[in-house]
C-alpha atoms as a PDB file:
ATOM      1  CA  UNK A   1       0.000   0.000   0.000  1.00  0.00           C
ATOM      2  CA  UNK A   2       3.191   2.315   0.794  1.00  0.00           C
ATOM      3  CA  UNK A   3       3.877   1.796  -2.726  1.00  0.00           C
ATOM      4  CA  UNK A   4       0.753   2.026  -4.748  1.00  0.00           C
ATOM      5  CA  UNK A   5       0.055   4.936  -6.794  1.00  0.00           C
ATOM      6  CA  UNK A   6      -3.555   3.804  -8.038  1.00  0.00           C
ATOM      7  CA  UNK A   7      -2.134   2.190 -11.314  1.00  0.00           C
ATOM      8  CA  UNK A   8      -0.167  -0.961 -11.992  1.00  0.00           C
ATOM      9  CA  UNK A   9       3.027  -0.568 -11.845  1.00  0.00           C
ATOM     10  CA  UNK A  10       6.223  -2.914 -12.179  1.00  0.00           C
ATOM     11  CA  UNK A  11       7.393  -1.965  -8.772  1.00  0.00           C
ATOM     12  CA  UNK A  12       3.847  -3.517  -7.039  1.00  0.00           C
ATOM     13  CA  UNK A  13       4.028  -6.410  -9.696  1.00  0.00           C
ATOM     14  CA  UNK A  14       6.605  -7.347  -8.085  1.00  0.00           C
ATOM     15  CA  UNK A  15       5.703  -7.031  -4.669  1.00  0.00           C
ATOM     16  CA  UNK A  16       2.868  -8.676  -5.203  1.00  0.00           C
ATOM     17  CA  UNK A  17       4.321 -11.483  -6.437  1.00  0.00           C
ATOM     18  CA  UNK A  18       6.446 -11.692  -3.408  1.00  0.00           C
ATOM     19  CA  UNK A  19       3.420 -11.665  -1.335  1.00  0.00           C
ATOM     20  CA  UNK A  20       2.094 -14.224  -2.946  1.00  0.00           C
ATOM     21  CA  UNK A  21       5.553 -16.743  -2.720  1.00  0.00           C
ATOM     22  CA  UNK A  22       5.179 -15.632   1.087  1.00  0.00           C
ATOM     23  CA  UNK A  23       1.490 -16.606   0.953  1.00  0.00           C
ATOM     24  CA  UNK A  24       2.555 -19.788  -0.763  1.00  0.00           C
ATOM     25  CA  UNK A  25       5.139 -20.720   1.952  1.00  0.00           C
ATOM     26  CA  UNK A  26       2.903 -20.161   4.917  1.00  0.00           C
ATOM     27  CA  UNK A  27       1.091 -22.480   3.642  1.00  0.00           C
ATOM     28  CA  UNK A  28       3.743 -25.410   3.264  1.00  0.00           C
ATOM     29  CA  UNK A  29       4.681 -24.296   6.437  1.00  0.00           C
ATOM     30  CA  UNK A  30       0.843 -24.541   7.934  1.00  0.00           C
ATOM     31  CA  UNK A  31       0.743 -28.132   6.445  1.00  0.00           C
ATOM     32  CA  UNK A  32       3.964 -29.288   7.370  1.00  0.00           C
ATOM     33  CA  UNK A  33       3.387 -28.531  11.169  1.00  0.00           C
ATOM     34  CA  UNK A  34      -0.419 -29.660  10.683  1.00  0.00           C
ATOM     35  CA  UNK A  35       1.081 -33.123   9.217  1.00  0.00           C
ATOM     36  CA  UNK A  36       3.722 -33.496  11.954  1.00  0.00           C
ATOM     37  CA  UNK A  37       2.109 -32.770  15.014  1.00  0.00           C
ATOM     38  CA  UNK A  38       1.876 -35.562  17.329  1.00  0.00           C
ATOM     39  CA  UNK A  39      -2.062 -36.677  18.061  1.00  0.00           C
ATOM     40  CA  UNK A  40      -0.671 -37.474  21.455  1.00  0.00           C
ATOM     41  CA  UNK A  41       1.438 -34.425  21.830  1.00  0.00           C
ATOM     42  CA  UNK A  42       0.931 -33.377  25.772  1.00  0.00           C
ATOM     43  CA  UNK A  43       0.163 -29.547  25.352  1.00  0.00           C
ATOM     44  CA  UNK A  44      -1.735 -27.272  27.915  1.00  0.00           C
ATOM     45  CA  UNK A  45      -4.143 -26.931  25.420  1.00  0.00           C
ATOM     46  CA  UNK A  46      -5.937 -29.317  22.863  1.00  0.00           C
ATOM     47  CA  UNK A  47      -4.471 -29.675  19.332  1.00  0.00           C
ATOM     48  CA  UNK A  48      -7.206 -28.797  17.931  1.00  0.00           C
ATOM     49  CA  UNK A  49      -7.487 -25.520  19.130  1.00  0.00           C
ATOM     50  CA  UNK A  50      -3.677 -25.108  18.361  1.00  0.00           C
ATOM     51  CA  UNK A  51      -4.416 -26.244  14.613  1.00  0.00           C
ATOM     52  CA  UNK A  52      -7.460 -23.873  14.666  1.00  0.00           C
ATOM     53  CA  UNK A  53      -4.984 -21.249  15.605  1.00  0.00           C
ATOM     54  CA  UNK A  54      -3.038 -21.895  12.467  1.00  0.00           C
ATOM     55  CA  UNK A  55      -5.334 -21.792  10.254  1.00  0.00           C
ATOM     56  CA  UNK A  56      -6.800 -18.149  11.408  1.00  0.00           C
ATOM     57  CA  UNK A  57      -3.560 -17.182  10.685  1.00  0.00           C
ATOM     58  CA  UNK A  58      -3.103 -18.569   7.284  1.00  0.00           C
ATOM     59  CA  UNK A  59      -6.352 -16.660   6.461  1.00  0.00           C
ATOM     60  CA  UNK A  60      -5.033 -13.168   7.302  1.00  0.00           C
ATOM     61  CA  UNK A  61      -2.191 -14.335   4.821  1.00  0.00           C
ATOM     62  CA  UNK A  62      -4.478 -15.594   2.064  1.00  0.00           C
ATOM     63  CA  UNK A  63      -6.091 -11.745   2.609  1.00  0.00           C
ATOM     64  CA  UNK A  64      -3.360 -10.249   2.170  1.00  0.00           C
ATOM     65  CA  UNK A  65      -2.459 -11.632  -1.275  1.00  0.00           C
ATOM     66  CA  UNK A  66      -6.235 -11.000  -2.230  1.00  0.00           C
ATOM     67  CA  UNK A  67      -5.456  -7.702  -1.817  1.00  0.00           C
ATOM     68  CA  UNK A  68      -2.283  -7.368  -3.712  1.00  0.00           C
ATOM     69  CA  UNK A  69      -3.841  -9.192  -6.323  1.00  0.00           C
ATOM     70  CA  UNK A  70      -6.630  -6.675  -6.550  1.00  0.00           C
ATOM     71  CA  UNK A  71      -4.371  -3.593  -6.780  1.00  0.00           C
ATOM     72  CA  UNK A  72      -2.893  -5.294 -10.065  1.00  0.00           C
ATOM     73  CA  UNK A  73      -6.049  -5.875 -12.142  1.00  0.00           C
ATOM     74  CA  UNK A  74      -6.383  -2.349 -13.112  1.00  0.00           C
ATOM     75  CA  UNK A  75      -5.936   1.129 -12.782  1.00  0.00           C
ATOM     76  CA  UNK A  76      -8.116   2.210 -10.078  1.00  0.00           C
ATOM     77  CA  UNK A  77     -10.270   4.990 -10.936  1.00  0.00           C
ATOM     78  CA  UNK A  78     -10.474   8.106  -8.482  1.00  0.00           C
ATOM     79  CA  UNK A  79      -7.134   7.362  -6.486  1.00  0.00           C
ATOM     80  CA  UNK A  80      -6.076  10.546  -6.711  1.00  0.00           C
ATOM     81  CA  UNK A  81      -8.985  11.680  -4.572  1.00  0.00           C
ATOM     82  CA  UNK A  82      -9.688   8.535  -2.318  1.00  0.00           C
ATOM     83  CA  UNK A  83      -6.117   6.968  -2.382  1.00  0.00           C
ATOM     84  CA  UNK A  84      -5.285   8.992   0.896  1.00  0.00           C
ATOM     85  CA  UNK A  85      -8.516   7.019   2.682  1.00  0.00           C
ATOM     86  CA  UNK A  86      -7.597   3.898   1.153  1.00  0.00           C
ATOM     87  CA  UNK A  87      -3.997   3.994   2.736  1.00  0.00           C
ATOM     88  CA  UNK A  88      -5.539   5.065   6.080  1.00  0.00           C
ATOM     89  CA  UNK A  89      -7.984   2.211   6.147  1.00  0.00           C
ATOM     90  CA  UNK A  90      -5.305  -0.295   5.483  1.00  0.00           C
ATOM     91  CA  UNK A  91      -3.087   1.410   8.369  1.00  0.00           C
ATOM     92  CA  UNK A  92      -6.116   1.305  10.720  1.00  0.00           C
ATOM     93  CA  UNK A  93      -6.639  -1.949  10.292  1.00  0.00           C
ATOM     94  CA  UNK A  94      -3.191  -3.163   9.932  1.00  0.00           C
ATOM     95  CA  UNK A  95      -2.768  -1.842  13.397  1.00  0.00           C
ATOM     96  CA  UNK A  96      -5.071  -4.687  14.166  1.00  0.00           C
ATOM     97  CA  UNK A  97      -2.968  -7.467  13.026  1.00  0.00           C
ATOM     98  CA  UNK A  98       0.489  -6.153  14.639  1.00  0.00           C
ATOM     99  CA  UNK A  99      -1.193  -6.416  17.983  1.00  0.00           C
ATOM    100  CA  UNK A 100      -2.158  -9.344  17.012  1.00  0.00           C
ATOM    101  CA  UNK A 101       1.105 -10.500  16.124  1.00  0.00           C
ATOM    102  CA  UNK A 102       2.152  -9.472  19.076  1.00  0.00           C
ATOM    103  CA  UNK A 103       0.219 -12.095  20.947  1.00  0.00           C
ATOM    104  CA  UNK A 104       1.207 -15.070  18.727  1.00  0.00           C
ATOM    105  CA  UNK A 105       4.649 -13.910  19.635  1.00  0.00           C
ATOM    106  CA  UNK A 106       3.771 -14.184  23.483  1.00  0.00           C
ATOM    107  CA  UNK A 107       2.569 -17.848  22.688  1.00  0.00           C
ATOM    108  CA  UNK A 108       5.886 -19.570  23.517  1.00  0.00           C
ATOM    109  CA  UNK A 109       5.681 -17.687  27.081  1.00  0.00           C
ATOM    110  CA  UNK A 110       1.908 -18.807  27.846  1.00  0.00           C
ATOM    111  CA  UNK A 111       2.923 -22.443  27.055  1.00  0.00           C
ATOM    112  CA  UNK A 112       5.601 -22.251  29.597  1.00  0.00           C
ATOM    113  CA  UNK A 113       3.141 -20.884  31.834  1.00  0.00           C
ATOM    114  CA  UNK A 114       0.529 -23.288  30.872  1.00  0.00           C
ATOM    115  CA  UNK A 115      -1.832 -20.743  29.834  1.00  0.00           C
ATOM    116  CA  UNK A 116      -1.536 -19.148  33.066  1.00  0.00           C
ATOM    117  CA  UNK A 117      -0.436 -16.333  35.631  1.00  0.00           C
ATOM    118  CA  UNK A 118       0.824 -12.653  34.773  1.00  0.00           C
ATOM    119  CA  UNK A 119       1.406 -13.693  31.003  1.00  0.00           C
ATOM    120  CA  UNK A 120      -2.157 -14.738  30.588  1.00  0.00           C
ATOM    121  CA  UNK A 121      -3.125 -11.774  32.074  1.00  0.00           C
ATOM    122  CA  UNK A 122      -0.537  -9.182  29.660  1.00  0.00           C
ATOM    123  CA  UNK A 123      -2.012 -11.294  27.240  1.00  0.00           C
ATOM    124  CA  UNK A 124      -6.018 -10.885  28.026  1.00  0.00           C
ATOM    125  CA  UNK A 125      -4.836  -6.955  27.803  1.00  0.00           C
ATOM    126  CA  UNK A 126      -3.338  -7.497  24.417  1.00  0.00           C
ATOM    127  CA  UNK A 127      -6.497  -8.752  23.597  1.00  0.00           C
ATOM    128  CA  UNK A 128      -8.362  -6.161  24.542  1.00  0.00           C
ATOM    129  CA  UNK A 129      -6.491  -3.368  22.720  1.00  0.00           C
ATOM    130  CA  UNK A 130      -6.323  -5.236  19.601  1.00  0.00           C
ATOM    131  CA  UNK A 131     -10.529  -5.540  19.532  1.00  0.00           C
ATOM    132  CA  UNK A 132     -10.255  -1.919  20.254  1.00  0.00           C
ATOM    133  CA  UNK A 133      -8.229  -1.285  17.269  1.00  0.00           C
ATOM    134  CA  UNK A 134     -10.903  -3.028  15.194  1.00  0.00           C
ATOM    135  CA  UNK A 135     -13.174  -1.226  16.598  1.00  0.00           C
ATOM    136  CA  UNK A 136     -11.178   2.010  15.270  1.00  0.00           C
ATOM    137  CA  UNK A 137     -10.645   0.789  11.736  1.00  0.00           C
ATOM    138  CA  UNK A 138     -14.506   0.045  11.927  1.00  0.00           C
ATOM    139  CA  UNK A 139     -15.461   3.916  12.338  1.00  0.00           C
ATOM    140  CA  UNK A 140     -13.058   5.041   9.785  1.00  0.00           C
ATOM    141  CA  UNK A 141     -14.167   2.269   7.118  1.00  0.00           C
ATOM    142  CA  UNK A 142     -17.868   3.334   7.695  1.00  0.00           C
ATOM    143  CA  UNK A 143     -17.063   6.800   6.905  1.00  0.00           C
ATOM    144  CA  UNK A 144     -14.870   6.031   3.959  1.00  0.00           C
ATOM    145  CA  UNK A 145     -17.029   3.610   2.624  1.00  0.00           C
ATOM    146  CA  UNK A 146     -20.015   6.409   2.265  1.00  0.00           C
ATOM    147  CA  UNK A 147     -16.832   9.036   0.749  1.00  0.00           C
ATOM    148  CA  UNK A 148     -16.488   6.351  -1.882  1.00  0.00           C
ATOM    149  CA  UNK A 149     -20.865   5.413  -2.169  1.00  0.00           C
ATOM    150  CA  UNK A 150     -20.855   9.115  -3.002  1.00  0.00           C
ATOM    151  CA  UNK A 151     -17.951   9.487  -5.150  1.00  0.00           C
ATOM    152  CA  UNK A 152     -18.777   5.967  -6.807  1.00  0.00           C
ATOM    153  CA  UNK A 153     -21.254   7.546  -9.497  1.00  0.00           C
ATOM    154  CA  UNK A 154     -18.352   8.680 -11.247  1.00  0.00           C
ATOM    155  CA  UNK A 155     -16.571   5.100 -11.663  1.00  0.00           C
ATOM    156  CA  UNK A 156     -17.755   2.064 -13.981  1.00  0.00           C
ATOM    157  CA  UNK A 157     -19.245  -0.388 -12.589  1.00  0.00           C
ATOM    158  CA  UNK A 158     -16.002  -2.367 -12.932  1.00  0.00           C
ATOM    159  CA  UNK A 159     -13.719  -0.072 -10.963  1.00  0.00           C
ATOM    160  CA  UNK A 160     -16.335   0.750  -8.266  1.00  0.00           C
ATOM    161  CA  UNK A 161     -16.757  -3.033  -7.865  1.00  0.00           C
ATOM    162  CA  UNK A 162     -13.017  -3.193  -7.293  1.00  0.00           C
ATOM    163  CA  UNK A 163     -13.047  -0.318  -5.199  1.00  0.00           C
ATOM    164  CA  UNK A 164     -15.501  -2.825  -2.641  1.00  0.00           C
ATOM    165  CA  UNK A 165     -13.474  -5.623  -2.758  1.00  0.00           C
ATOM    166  CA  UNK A 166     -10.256  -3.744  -1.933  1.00  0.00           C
ATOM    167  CA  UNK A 167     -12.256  -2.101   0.881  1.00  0.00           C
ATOM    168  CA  UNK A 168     -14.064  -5.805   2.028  1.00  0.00           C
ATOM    169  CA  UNK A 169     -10.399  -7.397   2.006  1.00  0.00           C
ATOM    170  CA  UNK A 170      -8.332  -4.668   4.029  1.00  0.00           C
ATOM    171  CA  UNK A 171     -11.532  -4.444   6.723  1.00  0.00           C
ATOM    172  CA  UNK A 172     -10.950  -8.288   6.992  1.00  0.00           C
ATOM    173  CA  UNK A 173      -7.812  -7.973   8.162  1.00  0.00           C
ATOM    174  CA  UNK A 174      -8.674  -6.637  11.329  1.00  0.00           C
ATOM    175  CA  UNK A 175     -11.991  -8.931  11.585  1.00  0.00           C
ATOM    176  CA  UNK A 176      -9.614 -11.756  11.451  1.00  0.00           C
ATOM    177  CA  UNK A 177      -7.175 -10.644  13.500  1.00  0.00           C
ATOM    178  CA  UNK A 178      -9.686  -9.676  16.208  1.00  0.00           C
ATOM    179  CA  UNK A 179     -10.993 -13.359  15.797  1.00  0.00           C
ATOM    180  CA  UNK A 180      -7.164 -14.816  16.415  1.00  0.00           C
ATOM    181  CA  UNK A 181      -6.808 -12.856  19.078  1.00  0.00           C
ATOM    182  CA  UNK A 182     -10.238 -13.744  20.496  1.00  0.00           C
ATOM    183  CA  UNK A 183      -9.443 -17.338  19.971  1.00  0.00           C
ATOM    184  CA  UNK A 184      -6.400 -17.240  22.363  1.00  0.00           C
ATOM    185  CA  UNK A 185      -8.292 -15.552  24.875  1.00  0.00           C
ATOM    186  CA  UNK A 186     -11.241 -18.180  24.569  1.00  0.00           C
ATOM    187  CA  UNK A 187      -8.173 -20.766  25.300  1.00  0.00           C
ATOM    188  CA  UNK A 188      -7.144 -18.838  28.344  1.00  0.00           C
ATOM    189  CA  UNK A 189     -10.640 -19.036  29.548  1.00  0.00           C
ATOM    190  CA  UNK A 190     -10.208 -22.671  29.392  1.00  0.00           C
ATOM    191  CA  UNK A 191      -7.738 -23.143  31.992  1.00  0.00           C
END
């Protein structure tokens, strides 16, 4: 998004087709650790929920190459006057998925604490802030999305069309994060 200037370029071709190697890889990866994980593998929580885990966080992945792969269908119409909003939706709701990150990265610390104790707790916080991110990328989409209803008269029906998806795909960045994130804490809850 840094990068994108509202027309294809070769400079997001090939980002996006980075993105989309990456995409490729966490999948192997996702598989590999789904194949080799022991059904009797003594965790303090159930493999399932672990695998669930995984594959929330292949779907933020396979979002962000949707989105790449929309920025390099076509021009898109009207940047110049909604390609400002565009980049602060995606920030807003990127903002989602680093604290998100964040909490996947405190996973090796709540199995050591089996779930449990002050690292649940940090974690139950991170929780928290990271649903009120969402929440924040939620009032700015709603507001963007009308800027772009009302400025979508002037598009064909092609471009405006892309103009929703773009929008549907960075806003479910930060719905799927929020659901990670909401997953771990429904794990804490557990214990």
């Amino acid at each position: 998004m840094d990068h994108y200037q509202g027309e294809n370029d070769a400079v997001i071709d090939e980002l996006v087709k980075k993105l989309s190697k990456l995409e490729y890889e966490a999948d192997l990866t996702k598989n590999d650790i789904r194949n080799h994980l022991p059904k009797s593998l003594f965790l303090p929580i159930d493999r399932s929920h672990l695998l669930e885990i995984l594959s929330i966080q292949d779907s933020i992945a396979d979002r962000a190459e949707e989105i790449g792969s929309f920025l390099t269908i076509r021009p898109l119409e009207g940047f110049d006057v909604l390609g400002d909003g565009l980049k602060e939706l995606y920030k807003k709701n990127i903002e989602a998925f680093w604290h998100t990150r964040q909490i996947i990265k405190e996973f090796d610390e709540l199995l050591e604490s089996s779930f449990g104790g002050q690292e649940a707790e940090k974690v139950r916080k991170m929780v928290e802030q990271t649903s009120l991110k969402k929440y924040e990328a939620d009032l700015f989409r709603r507001s963007f999305q009308k800027t772009v209803f009302e400025a979508g008269e002037a598009f064909t029906p092609a471009n405006f069309y892309l103009w929703v998806r773009i929008i549907d795909e960075i806003v479910a960045i930060s719905v799927t994060s929020e659901r990670l994130s909401n997953r771990i804490r429904m794990i804490l809850e557990l214990k």
